[in-house]
Protein backbone atom coordinates (compact mmCIF):
# COMPACT_ATOMS: atom_id res chain seq x y z
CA UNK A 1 0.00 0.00 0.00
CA UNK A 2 1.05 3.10 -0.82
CA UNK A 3 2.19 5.93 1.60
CA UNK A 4 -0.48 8.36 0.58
CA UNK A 5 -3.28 6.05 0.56
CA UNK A 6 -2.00 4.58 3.77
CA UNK A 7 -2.14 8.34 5.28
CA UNK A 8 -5.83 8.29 3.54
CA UNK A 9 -7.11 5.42 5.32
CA UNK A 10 -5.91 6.86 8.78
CA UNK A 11 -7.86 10.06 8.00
CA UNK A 12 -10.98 7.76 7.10
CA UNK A 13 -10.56 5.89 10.74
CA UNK A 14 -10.26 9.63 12.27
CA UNK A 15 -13.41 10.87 10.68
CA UNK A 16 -15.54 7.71 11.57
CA UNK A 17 -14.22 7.86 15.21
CA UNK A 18 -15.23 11.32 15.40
CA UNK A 19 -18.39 10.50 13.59
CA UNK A 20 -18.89 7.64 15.88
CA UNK A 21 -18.23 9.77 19.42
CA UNK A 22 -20.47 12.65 17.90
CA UNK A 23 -23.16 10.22 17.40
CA UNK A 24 -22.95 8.69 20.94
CA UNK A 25 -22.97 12.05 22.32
CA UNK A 26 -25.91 13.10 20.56
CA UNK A 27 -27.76 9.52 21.45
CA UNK A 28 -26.40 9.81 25.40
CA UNK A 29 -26.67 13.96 25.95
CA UNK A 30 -29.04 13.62 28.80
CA UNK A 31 -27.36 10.93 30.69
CA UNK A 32 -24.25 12.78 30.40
CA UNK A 33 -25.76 15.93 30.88
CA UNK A 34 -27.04 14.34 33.89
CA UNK A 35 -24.01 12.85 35.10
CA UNK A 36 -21.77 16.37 34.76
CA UNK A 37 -24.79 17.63 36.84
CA UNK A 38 -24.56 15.05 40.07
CA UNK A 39 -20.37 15.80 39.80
CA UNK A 40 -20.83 19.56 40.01
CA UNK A 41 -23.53 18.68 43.24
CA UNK A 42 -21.28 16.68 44.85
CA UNK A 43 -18.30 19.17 44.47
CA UNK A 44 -20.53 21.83 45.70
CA UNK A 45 -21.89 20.05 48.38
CA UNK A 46 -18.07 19.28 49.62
CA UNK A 47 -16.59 22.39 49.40
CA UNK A 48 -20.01 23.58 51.81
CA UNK A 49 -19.46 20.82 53.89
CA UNK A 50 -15.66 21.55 54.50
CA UNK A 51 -16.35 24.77 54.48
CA UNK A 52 -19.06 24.25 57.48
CA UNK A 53 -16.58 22.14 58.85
CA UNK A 54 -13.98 24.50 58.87
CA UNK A 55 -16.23 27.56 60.61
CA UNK A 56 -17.62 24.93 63.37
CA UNK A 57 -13.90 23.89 64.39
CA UNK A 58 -13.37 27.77 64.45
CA UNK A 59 -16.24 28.18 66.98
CA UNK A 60 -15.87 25.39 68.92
CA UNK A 61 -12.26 26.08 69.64
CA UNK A 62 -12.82 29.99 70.49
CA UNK A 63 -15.91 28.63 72.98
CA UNK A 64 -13.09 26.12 74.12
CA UNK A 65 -10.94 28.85 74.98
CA UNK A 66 -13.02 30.82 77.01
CA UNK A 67 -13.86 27.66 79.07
CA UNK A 68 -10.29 26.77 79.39
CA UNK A 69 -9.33 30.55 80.58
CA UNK A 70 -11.82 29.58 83.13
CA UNK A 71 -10.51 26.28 83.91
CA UNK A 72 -7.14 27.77 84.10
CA UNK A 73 -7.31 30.48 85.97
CA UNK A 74 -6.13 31.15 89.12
CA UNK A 75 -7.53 30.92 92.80
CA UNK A 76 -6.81 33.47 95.47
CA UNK A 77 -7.86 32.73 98.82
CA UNK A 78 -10.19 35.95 100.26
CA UNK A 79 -8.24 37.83 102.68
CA UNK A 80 -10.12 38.38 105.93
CA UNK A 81 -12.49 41.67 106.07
CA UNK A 82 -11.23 44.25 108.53
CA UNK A 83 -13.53 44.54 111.17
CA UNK A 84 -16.76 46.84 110.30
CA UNK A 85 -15.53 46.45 106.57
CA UNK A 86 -16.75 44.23 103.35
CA UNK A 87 -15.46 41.41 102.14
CA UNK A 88 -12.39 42.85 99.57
CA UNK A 89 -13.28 41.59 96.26
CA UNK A 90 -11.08 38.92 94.65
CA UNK A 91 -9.06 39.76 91.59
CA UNK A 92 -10.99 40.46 88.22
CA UNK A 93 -10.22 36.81 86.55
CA UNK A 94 -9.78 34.85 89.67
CA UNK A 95 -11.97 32.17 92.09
CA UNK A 96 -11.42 31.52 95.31
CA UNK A 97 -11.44 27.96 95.52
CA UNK A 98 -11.03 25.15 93.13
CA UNK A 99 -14.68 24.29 94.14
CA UNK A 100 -15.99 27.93 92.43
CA UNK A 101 -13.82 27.80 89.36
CA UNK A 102 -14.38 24.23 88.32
CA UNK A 103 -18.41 24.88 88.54
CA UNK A 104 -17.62 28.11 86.94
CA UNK A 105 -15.95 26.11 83.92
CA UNK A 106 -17.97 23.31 83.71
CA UNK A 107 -21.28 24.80 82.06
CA UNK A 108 -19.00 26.83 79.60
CA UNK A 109 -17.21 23.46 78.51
CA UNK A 110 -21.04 21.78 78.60
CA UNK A 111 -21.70 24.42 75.84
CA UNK A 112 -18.67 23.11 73.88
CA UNK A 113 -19.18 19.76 73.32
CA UNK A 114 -23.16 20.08 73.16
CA UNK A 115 -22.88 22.21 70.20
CA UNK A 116 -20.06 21.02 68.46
CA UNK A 117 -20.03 17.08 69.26
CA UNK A 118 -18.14 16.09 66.58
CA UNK A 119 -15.04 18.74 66.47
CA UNK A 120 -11.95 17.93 68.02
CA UNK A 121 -12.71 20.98 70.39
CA UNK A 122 -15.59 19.63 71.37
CA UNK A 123 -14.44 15.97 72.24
CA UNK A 124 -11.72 18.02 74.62
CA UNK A 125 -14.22 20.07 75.96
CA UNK A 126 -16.04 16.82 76.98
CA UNK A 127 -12.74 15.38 78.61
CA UNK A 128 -12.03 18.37 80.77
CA UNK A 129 -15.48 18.57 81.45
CA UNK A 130 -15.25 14.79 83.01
CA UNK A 131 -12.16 15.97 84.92
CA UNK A 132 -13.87 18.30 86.29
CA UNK A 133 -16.97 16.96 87.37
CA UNK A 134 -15.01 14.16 88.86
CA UNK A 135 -13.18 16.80 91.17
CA UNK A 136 -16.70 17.93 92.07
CA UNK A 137 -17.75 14.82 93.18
CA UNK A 138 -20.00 14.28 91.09
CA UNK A 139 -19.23 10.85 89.54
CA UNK A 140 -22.01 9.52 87.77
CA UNK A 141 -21.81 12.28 85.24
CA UNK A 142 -18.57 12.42 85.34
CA UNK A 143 -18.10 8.73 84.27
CA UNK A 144 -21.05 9.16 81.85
CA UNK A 145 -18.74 11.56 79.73
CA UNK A 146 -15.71 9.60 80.01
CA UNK A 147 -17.73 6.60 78.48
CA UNK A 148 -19.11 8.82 75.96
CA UNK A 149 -15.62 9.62 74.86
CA UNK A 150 -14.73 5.84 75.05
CA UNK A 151 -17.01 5.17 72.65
CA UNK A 152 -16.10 7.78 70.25
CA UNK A 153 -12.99 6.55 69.96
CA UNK A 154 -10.11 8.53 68.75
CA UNK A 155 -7.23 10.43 70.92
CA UNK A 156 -8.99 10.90 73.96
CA UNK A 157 -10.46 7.66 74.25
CA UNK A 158 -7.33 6.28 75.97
CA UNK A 159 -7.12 9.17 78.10
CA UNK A 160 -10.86 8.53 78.69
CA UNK A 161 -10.72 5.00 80.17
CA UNK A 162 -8.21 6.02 82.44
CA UNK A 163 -10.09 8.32 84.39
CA UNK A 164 -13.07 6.05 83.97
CA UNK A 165 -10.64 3.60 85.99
CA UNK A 166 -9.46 5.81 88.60
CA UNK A 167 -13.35 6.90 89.20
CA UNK A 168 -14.46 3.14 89.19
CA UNK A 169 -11.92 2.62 91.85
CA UNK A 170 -12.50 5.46 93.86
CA UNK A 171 -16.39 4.45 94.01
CA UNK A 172 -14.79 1.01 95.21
CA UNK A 173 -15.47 -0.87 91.89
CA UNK A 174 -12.09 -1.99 92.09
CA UNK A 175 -12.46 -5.09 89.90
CA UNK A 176 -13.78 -3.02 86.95
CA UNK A 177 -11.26 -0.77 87.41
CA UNK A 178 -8.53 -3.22 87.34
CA UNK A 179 -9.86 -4.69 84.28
CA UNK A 180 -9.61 -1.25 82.47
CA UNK A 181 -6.11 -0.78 83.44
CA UNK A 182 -4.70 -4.71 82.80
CA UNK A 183 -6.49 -3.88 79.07
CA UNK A 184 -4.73 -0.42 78.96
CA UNK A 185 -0.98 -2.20 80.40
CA UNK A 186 -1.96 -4.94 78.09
CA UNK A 187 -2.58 -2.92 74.39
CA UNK A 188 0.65 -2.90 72.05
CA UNK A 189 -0.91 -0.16 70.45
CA UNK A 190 -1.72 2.32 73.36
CA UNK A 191 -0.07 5.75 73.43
CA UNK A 192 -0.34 5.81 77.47
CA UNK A 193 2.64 5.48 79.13
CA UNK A 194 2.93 2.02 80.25
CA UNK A 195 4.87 2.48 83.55
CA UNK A 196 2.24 5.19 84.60
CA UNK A 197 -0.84 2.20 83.73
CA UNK A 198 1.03 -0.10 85.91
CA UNK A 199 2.05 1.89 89.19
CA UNK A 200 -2.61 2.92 88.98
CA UNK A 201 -3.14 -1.03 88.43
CA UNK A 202 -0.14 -2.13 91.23
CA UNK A 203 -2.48 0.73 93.58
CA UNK A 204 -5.65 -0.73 92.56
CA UNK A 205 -4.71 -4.60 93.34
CA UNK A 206 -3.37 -3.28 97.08
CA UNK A 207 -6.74 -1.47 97.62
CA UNK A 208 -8.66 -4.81 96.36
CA UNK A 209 -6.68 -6.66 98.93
CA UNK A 210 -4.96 -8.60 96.38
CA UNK A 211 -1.42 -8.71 97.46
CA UNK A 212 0.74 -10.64 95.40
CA UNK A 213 -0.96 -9.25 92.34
CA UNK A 214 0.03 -5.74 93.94
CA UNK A 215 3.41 -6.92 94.33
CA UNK A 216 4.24 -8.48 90.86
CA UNK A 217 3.06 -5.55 89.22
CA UNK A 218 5.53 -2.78 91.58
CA UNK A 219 8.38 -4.95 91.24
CA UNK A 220 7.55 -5.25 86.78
CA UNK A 221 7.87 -1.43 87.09
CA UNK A 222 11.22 -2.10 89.15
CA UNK A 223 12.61 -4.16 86.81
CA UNK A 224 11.29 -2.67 83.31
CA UNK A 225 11.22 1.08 83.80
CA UNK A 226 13.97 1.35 86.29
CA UNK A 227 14.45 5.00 85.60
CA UNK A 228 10.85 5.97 85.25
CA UNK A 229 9.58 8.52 87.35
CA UNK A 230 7.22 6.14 89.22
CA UNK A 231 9.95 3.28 89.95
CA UNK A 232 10.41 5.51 93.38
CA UNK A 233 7.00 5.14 94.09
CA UNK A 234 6.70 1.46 93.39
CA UNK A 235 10.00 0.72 95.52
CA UNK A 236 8.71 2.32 98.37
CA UNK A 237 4.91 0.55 97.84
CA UNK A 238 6.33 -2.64 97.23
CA UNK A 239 8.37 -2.03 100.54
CA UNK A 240 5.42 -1.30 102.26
CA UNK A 241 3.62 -4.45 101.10
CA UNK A 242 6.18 -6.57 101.92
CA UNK A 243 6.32 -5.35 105.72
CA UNK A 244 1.88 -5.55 106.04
């Protein structure tokens, strides 16, 4: 075959493929018509969704603020009124007790995590909120948001189940407790420190009674984490044990 009517053949194929893609454009407008509509929905609706996304992180984390300025701040004990005088008045930003600033914070973090749930403000709103309730003595609610964050999952779920634990135990639910922190000592792929889940479960067995277990676990934190902060503390526990 020739070289022209080679090059003639190829613009024959070129014309019928463009005939051919014409015609199935023409035949298929409205499905593709339809089809370039649901992309362009979708792409708006996830730019508005990020774009919510983005402004609820923003609130969230300025509400956060405010409640941890709160949280934060500091207490001054109320000097004594001179006699036939008033009460001075405390500092502008400042509580008198722990007591007054932690019920002070706790409503403002409340707001947090009620109207942003899902932001990452809002799950640490809900965690500091549990810390502080559980200062306040007022355990039930705060183990109901340290569950709530357990089963969210995600960084503070950890952090969660260990003061879930240490409320369990101070209740006197000592057996729960321990099983929380043998899963936490147990997890290859927890981010707590492991010597600072032992020396809570080694505590937790000699409040339960249960020695040996007690024992075993000061004297692993001994012998693993010999320079940890809390191999002091289990030296001196394990000591104690050993005497009782």
């Amino acid at each position: 075959m020739k070289r022209s009517e080679r090059h003639h053949l190829k613009e024959n194929e070129l014309v019928a493929l463009v005939d051919r893609t014409r015609d199935v454009v023409v035949a298929r407008r409205r499905e593709l018509m339809l089809a370039v509509t649901a992309i362009l929905v979708l792409a708006v609706a996830a730019a508005g969704y990020f774009s919510w996304r983005a402004r609820a992180e923003s609130r969230a984390s300025a509400l956060l603020a405010d409640a941890m300025t709160t949280l934060e701040a500091e207490v001054v004990t109320p000097a004594p009124p001179a006699a036939g005088q008033p009460a001075p008045k405390p500092p502008a930003g400042t509580y008198p007790s722990e007591q007054t600033k932690f019920q002070a914070a706790v409503p403002k973090l409340t707001a947090v995590y009620t109207q942003y749930p899902s932001t990452d403000a809002g799950r640490a709103a809900r965690y500091f909120a549990a810390n502080a309730l559980a200062t306040l003595g007022r355990r039930a609610e705060a183990q109901a948001r340290y569950q709530e964050l357990v089963d969210q999952g995600g960084i503070y779920a950890e952090m969660a189940r260990l003061g879930l634990a240490g409320l369990l135990s101070g209740s006197g639910d000592h057996d729960r407790a321990i099983a929380i922190y043998k899963e936490l000592s147990a997890d290859p792929d927890a981010s707590l420190p492991l010597d600072g889940v032992l020396i809570q479960l080694g505590r937790v067995y000699a409040k339960a009674g249960r020695k040996s277990e007690a024992q075993q676990t000061y004297s692993r934190i001994v012998q693993e984490f010999p320079e940890s902060l809390y191999a002091a503390d289990a030296r001196r526990e394990l000591e104690a044990l050993k005497k009782s």
